[in-house]
PDB file of N, CA and C in Angstrom:
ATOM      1  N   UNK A   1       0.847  -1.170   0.000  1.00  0.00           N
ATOM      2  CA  UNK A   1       0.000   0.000   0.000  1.00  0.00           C
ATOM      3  C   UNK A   1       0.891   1.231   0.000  1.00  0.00           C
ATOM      4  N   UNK A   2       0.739   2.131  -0.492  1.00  0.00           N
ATOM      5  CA  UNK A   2       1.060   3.419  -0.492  1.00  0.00           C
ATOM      6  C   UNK A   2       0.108   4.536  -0.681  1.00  0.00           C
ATOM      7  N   UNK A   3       0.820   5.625   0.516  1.00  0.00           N
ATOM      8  CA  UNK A   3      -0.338   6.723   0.525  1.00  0.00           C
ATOM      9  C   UNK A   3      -0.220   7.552  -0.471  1.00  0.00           C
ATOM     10  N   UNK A   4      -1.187   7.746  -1.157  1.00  0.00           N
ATOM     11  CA  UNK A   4      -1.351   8.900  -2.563  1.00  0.00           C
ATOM     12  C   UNK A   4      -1.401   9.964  -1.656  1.00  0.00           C
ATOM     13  N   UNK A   5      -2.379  10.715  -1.243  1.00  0.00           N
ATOM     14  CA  UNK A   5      -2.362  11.759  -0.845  1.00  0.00           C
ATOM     15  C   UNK A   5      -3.190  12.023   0.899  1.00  0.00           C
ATOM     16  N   UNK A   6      -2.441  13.312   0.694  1.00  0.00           N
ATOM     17  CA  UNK A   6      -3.155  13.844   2.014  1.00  0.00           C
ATOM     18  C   UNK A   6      -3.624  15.153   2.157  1.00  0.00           C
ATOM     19  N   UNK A   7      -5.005  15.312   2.359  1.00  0.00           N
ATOM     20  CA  UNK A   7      -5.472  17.144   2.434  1.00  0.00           C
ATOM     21  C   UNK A   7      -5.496  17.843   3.741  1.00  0.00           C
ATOM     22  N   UNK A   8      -4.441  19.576   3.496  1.00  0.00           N
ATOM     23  CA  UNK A   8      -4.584  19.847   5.022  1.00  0.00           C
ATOM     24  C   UNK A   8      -5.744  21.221   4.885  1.00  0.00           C
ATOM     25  N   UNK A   9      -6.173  21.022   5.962  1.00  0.00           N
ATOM     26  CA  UNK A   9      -7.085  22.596   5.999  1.00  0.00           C
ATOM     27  C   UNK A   9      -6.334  23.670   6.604  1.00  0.00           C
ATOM     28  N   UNK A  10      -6.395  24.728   5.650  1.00  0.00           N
ATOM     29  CA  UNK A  10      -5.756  25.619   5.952  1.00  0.00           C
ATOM     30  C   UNK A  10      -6.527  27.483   5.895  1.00  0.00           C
ATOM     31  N   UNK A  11      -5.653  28.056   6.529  1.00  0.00           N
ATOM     32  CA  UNK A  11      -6.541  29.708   6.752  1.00  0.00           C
ATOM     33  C   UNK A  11      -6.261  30.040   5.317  1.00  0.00           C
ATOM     34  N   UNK A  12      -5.018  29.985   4.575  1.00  0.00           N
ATOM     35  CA  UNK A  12      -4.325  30.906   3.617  1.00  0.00           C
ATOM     36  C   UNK A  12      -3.646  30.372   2.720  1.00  0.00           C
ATOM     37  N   UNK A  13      -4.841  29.862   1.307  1.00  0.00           N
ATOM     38  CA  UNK A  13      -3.991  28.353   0.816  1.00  0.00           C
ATOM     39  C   UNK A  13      -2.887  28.969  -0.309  1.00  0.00           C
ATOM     40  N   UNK A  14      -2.798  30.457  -0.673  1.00  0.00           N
ATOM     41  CA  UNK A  14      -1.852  30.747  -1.412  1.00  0.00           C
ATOM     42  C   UNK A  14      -0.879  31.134  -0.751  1.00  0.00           C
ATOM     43  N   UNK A  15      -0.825  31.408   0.730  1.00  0.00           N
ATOM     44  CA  UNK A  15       0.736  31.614   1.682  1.00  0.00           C
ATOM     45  C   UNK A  15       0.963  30.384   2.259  1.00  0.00           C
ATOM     46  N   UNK A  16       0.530  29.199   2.734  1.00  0.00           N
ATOM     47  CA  UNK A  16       0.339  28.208   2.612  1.00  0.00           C
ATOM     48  C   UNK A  16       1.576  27.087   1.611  1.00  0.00           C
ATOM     49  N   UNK A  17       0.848  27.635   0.687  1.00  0.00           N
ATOM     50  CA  UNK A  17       1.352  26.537  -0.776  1.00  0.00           C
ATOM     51  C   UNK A  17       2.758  27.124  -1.187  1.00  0.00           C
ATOM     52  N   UNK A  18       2.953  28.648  -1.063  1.00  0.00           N
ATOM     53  CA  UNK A  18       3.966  29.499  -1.613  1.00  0.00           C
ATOM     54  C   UNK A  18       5.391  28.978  -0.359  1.00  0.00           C
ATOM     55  N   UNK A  19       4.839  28.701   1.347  1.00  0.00           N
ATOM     56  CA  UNK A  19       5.912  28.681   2.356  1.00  0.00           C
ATOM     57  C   UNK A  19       6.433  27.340   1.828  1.00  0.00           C
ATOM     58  N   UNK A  20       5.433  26.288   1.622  1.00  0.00           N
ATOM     59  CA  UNK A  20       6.084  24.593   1.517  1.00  0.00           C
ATOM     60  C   UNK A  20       6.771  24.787   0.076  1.00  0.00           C
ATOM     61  N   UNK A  21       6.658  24.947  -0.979  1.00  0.00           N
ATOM     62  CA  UNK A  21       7.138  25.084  -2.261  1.00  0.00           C
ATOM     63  C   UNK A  21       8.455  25.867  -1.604  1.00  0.00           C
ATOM     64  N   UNK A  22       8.834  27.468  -1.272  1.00  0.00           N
ATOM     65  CA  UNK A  22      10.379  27.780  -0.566  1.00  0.00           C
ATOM     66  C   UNK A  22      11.032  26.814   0.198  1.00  0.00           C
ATOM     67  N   UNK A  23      10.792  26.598   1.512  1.00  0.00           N
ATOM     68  CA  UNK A  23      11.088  25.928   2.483  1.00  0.00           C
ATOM     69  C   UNK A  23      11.603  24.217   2.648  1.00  0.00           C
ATOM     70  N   UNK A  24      10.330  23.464   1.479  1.00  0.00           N
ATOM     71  CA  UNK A  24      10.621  22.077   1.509  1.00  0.00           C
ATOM     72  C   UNK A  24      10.742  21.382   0.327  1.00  0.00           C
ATOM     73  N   UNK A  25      10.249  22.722  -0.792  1.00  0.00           N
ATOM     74  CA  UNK A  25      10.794  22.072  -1.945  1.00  0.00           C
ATOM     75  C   UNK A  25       9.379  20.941  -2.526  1.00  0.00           C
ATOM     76  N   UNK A  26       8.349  21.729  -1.844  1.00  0.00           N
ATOM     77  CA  UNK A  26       7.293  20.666  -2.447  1.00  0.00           C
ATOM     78  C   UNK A  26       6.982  21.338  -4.378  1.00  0.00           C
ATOM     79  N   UNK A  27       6.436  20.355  -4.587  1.00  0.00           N
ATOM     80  CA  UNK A  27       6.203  20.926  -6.285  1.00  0.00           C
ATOM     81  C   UNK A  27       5.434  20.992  -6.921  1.00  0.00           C
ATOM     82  N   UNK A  28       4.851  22.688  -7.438  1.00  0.00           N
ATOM     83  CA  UNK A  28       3.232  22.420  -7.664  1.00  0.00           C
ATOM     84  C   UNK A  28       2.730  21.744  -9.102  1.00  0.00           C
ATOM     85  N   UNK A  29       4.102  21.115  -9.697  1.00  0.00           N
ATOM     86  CA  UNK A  29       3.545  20.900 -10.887  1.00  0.00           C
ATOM     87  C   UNK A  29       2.714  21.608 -12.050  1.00  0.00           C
ATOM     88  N   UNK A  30       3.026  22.781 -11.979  1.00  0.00           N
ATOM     89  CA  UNK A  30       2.405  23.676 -12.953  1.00  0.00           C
ATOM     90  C   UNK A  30       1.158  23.688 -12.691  1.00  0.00           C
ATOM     91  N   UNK A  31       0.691  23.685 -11.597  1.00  0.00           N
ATOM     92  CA  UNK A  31      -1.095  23.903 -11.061  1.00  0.00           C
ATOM     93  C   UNK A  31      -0.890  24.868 -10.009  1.00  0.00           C
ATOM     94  N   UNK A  32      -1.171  25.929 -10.620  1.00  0.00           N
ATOM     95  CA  UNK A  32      -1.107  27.284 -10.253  1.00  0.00           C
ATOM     96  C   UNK A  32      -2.237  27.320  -8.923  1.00  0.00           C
ATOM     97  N   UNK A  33      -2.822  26.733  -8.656  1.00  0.00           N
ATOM     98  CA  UNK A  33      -3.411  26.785  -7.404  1.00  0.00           C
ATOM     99  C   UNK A  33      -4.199  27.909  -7.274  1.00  0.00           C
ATOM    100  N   UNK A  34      -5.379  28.350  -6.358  1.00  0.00           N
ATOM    101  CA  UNK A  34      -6.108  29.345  -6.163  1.00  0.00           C
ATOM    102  C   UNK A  34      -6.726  29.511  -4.548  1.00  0.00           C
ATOM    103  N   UNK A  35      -7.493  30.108  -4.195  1.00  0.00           N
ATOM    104  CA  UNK A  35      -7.437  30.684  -3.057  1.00  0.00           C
ATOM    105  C   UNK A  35      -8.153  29.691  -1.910  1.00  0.00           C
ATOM    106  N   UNK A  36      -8.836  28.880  -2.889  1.00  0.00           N
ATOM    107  CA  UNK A  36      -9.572  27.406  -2.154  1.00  0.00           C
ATOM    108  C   UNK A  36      -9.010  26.119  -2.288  1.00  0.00           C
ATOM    109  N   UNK A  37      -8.143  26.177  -3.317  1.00  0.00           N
ATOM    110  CA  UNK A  37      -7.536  24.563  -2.813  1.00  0.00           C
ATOM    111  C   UNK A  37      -5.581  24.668  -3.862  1.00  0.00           C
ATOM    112  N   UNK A  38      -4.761  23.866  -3.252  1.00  0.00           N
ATOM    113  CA  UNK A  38      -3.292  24.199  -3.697  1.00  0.00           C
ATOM    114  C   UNK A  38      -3.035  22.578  -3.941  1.00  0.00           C
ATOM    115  N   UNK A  39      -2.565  21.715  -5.040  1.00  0.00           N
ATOM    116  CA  UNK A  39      -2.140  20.864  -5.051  1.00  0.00           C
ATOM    117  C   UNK A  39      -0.684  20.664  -5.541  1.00  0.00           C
ATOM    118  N   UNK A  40       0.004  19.930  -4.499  1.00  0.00           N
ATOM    119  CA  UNK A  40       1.099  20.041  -4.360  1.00  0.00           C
ATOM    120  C   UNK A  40       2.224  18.197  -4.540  1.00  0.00           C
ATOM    121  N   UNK A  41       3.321  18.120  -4.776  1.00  0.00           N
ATOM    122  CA  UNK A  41       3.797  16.994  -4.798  1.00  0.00           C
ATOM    123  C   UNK A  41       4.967  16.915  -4.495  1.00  0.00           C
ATOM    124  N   UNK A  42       5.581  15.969  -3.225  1.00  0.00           N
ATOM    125  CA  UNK A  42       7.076  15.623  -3.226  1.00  0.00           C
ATOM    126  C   UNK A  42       8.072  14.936  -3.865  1.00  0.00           C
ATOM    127  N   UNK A  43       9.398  14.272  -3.877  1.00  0.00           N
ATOM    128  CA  UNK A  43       9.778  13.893  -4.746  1.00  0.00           C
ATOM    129  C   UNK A  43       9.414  12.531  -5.005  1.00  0.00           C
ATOM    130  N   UNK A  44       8.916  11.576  -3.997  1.00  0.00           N
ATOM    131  CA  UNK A  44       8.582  10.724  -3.759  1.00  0.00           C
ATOM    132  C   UNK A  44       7.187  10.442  -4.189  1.00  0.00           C
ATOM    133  N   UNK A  45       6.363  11.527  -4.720  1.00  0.00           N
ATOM    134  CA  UNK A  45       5.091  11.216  -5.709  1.00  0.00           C
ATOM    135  C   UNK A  45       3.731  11.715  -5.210  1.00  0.00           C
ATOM    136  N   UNK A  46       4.117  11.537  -3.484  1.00  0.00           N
ATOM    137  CA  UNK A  46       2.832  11.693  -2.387  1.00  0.00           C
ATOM    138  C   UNK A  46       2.291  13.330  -2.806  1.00  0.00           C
ATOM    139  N   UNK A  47       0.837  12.955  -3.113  1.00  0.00           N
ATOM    140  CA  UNK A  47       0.460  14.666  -3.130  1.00  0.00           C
ATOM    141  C   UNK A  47      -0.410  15.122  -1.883  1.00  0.00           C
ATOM    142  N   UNK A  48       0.615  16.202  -1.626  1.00  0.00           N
ATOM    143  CA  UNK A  48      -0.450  16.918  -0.666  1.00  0.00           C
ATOM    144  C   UNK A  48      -1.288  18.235  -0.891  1.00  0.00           C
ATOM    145  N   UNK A  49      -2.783  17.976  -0.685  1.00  0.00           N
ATOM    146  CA  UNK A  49      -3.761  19.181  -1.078  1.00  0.00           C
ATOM    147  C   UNK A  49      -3.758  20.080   0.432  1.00  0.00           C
ATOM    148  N   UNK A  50      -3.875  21.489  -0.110  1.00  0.00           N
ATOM    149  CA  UNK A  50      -4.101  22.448   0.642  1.00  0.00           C
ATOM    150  C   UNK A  50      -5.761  23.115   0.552  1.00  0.00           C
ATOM    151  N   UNK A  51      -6.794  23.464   1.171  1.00  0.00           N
ATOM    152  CA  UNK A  51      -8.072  23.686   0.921  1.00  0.00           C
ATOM    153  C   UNK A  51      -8.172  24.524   2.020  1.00  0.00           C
ATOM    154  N   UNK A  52      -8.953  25.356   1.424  1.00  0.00           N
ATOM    155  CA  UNK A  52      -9.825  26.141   2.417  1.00  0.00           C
ATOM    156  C   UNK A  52     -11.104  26.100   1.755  1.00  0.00           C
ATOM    157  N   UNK A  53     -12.009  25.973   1.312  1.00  0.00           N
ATOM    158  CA  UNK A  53     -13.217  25.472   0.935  1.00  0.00           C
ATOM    159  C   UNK A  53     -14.440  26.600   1.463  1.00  0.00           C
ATOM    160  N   UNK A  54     -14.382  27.025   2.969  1.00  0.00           N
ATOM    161  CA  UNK A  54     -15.523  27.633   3.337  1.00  0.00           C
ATOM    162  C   UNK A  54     -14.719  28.954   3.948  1.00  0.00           C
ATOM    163  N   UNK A  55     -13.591  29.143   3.266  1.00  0.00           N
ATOM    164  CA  UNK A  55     -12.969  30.890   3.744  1.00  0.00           C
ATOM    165  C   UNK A  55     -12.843  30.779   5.182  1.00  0.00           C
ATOM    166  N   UNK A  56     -12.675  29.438   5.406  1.00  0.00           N
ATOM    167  CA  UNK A  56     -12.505  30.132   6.991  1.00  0.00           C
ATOM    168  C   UNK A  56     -10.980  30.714   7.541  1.00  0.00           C
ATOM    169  N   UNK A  57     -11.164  31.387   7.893  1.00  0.00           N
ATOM    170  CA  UNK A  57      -9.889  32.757   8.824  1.00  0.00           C
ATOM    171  C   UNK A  57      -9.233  31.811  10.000  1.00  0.00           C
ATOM    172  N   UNK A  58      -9.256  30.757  10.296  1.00  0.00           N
ATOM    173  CA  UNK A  58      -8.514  29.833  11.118  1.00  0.00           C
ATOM    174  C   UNK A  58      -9.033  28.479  11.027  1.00  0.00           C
ATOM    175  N   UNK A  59      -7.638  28.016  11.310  1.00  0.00           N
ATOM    176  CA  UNK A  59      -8.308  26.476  11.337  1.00  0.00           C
ATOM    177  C   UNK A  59      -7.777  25.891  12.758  1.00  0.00           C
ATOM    178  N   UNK A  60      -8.429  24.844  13.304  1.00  0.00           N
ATOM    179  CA  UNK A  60      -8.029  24.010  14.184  1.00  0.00           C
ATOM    180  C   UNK A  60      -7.831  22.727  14.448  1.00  0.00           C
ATOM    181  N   UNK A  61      -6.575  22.047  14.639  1.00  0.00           N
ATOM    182  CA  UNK A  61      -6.359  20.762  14.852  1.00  0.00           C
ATOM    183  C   UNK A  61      -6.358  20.283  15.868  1.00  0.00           C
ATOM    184  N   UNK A  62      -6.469  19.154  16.564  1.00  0.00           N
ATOM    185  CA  UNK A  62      -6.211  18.521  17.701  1.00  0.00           C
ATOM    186  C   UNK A  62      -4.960  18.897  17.959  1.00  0.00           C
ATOM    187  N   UNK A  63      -4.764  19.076  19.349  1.00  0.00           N
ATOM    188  CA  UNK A  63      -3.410  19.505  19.603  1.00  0.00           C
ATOM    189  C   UNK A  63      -1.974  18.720  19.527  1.00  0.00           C
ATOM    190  N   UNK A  64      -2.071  17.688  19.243  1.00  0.00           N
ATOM    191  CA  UNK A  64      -1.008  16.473  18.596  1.00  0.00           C
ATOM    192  C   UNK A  64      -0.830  16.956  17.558  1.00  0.00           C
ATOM    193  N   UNK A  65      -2.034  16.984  16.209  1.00  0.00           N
ATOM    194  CA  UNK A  65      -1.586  16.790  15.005  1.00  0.00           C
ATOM    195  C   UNK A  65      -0.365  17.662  14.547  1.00  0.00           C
ATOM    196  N   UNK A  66       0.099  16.613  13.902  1.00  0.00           N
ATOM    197  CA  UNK A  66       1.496  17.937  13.052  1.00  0.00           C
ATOM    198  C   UNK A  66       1.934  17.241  11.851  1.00  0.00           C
ATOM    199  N   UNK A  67       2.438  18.024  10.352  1.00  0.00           N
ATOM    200  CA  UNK A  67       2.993  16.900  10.040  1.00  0.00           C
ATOM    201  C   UNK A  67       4.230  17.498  10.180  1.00  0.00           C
ATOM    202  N   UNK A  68       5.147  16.344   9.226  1.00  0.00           N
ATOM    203  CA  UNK A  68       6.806  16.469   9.674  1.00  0.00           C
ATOM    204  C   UNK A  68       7.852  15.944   8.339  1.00  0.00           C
ATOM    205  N   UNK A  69       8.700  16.692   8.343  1.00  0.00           N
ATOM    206  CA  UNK A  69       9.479  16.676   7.369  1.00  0.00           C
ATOM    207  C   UNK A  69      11.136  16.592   7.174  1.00  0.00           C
ATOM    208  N   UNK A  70      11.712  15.503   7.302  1.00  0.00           N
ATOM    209  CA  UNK A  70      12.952  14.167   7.684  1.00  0.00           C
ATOM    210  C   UNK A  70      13.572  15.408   7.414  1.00  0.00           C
ATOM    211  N   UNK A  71      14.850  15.794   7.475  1.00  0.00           N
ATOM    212  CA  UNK A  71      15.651  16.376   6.666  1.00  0.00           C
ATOM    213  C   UNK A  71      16.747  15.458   6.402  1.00  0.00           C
ATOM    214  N   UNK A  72      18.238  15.738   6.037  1.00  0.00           N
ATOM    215  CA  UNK A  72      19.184  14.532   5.505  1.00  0.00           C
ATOM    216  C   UNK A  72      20.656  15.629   7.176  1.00  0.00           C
ATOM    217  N   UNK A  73      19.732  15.231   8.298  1.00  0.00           N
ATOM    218  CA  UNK A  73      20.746  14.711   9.268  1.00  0.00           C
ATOM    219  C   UNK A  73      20.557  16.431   9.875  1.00  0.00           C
ATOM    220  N   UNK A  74      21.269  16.468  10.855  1.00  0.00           N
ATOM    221  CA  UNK A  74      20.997  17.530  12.357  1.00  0.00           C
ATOM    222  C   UNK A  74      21.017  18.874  11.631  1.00  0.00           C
ATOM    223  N   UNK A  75      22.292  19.045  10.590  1.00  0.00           N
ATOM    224  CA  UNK A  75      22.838  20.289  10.017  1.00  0.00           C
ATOM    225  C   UNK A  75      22.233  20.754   9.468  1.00  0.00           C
ATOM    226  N   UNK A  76      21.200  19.476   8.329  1.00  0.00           N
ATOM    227  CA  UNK A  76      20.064  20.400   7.523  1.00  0.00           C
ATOM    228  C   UNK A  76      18.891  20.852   8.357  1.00  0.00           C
ATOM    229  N   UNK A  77      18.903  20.479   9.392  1.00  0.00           N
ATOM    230  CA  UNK A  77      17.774  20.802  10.460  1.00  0.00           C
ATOM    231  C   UNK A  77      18.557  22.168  11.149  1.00  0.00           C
ATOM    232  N   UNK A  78      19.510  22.481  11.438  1.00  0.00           N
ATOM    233  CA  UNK A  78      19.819  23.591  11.902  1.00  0.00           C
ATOM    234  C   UNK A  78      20.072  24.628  11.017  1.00  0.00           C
ATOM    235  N   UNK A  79      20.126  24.371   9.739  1.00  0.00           N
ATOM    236  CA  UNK A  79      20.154  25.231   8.213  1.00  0.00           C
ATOM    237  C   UNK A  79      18.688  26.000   7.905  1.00  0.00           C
ATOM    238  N   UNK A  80      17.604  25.125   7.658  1.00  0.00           N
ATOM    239  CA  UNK A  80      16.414  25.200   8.013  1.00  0.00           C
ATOM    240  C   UNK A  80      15.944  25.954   9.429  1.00  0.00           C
ATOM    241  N   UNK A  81      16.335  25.984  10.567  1.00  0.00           N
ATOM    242  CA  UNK A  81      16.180  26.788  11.753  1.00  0.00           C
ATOM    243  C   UNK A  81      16.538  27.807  11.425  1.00  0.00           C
ATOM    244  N   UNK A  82      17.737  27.882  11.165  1.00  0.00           N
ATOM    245  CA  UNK A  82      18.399  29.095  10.912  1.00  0.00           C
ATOM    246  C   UNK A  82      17.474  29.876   9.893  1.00  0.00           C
ATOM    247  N   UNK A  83      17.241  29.079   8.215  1.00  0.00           N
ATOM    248  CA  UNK A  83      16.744  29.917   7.518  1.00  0.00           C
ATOM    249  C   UNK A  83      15.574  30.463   7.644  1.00  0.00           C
ATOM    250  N   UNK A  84      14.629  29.911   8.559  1.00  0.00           N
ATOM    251  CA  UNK A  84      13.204  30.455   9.027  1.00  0.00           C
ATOM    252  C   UNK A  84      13.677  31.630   9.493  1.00  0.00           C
ATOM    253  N   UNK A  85      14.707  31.430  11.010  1.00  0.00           N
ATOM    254  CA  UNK A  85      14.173  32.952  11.790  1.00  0.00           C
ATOM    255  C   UNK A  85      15.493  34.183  11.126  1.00  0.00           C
ATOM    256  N   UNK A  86      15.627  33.294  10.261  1.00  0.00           N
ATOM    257  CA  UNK A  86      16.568  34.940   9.227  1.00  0.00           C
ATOM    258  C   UNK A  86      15.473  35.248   8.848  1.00  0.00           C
ATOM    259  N   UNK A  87      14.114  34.634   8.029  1.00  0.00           N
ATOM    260  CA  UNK A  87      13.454  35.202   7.316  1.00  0.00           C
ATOM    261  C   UNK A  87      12.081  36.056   7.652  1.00  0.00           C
ATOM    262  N   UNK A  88      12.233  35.650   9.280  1.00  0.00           N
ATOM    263  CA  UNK A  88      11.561  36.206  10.524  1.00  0.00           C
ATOM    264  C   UNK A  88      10.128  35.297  11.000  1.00  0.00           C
ATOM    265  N   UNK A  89      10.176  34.036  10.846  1.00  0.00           N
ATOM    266  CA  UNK A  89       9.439  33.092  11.313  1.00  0.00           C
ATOM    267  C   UNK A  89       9.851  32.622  12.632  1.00  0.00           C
ATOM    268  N   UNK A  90       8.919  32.718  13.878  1.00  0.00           N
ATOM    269  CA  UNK A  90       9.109  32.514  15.398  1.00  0.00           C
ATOM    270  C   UNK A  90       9.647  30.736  15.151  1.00  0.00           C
ATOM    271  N   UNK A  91      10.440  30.278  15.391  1.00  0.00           N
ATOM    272  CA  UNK A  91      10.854  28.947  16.056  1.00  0.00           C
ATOM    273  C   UNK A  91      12.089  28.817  16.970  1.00  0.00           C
ATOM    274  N   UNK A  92      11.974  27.397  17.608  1.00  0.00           N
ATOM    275  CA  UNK A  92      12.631  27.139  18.640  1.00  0.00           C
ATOM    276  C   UNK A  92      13.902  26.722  18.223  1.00  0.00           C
ATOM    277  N   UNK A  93      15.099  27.000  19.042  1.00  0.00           N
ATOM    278  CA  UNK A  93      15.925  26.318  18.344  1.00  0.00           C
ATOM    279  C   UNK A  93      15.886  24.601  18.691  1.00  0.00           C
ATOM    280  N   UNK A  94      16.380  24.135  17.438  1.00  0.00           N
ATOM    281  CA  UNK A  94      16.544  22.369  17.744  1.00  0.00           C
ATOM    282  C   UNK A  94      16.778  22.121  18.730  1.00  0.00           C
ATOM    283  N   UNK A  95      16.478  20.527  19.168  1.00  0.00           N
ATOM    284  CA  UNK A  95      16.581  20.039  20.157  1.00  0.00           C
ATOM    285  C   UNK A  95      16.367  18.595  20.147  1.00  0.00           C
ATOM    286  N   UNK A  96      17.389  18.052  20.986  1.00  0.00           N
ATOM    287  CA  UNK A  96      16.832  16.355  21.176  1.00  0.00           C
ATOM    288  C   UNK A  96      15.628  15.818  21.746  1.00  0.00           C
ATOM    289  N   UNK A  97      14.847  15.502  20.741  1.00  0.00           N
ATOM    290  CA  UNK A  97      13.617  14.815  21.176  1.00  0.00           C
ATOM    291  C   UNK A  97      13.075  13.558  20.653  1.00  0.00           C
ATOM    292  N   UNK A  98      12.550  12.366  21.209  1.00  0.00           N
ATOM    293  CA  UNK A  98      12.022  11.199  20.689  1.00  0.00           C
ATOM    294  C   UNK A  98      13.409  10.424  19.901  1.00  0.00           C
ATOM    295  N   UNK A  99      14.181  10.841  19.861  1.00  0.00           N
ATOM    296  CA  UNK A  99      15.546  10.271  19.039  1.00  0.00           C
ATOM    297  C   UNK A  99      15.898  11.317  17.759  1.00  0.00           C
ATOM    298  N   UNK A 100      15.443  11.864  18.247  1.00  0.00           N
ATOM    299  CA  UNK A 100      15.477  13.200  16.660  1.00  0.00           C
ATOM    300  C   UNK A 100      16.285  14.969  17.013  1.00  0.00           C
ATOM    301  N   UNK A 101      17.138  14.963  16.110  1.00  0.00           N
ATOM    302  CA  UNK A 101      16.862  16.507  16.357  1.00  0.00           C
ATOM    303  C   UNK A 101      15.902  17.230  15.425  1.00  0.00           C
ATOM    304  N   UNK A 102      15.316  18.040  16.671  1.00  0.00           N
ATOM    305  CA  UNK A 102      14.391  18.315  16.040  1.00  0.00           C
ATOM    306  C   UNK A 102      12.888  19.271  16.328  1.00  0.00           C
ATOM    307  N   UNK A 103      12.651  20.016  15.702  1.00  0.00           N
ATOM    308  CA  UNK A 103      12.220  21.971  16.413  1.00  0.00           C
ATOM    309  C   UNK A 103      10.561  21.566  15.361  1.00  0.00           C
ATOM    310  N   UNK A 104       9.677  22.131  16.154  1.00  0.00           N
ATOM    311  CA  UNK A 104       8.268  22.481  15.724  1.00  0.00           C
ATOM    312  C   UNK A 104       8.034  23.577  15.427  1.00  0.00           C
ATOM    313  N   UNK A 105       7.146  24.344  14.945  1.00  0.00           N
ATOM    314  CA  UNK A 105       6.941  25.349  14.740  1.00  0.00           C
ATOM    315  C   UNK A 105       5.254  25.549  13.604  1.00  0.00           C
ATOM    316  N   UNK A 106       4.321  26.602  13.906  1.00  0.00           N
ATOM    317  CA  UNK A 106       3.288  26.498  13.385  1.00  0.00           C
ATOM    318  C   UNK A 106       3.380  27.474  12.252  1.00  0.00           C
ATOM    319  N   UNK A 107       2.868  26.753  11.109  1.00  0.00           N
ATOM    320  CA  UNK A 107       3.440  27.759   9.832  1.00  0.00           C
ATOM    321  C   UNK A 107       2.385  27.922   8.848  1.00  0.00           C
ATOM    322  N   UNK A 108       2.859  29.082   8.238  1.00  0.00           N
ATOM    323  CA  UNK A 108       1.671  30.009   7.158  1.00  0.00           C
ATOM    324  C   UNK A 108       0.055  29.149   7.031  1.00  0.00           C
ATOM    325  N   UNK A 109      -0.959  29.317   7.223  1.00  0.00           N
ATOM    326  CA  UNK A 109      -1.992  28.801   7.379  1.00  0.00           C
ATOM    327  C   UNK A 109      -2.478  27.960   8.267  1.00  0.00           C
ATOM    328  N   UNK A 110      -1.821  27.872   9.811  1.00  0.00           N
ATOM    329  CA  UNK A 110      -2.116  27.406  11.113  1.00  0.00           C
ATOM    330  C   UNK A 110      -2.042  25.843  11.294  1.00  0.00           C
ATOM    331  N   UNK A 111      -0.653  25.118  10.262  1.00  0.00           N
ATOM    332  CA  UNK A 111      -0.904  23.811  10.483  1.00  0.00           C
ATOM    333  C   UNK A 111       0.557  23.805  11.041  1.00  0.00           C
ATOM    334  N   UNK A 112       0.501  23.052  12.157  1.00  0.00           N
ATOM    335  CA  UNK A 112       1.963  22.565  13.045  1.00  0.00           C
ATOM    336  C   UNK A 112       3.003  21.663  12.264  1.00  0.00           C
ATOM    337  N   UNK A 113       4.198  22.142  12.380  1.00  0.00           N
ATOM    338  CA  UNK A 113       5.253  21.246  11.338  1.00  0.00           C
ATOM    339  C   UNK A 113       6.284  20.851  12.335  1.00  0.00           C
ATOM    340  N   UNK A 114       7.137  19.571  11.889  1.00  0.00           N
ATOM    341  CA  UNK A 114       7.991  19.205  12.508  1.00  0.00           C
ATOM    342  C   UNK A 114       9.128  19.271  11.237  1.00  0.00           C
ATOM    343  N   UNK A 115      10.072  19.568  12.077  1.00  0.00           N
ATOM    344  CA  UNK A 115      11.154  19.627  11.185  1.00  0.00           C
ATOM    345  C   UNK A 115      12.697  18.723  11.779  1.00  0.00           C
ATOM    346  N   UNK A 116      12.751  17.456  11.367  1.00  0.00           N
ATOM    347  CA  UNK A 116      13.750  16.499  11.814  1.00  0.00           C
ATOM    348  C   UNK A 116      14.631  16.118  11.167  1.00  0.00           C
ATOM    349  N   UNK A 117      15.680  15.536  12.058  1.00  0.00           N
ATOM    350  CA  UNK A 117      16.962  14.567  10.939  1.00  0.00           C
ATOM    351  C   UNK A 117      17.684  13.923  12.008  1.00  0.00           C
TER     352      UNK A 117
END
């Protein structure tokens, strides 16, 4: 089995779609996306949809949910730290957790990210 896709709800699906495309390198595949839904793909094939559907101005998750994104080992995780709060995004610096280094932070359209290696 493999997961095709996954949809997140989000406040702001064109700041949203624009932070993961800089940041992680997701790829919109020439689908220019619009203000209700962003479809997006990694290198690995998995697509993830972005929606806001009913305009709503916040969204809310259970307070667990997050998703999370491996990097290739501690340095690219402290490269990534670094390049957020140069670019003036609030996060923590890394830290050992669960066997990971590795910093959370809630980003452009109110969905929680993990950022590990």
């Amino acid at each position: 089995m493999i997961l095709n896709h996954l949809n997140l709800a989000v406040s702001d699906v064109p700041m949203a779609r624009g932070f993961l495309i800089k940041y992680f390198g997701l790829d919109p595949k020439g689908l220019p996306g619009n203000d209700k839904i962003a479809i997006l793909r990694d290198e690995n094939g998995m697509v993830l949809t972005l929606t806001n559907f009913e305009g709503a101005a916040e969204v809310k998750y259970p307070g667990a949910f997050h998703i999370g994104f491996i990097q290739d080992g501690p340095a690219k995780v402290d490269e990534l730290n670094a390049r957020l709060r140069a670019d003036g995004f609030k996060v923590d610096p890394p830290q050992r957790l669960h066997g990971s280094w590795t910093f959370y932070f809630t980003a452009p359209g109110g969905v929680l990210v993990e950022v590990l290696g």
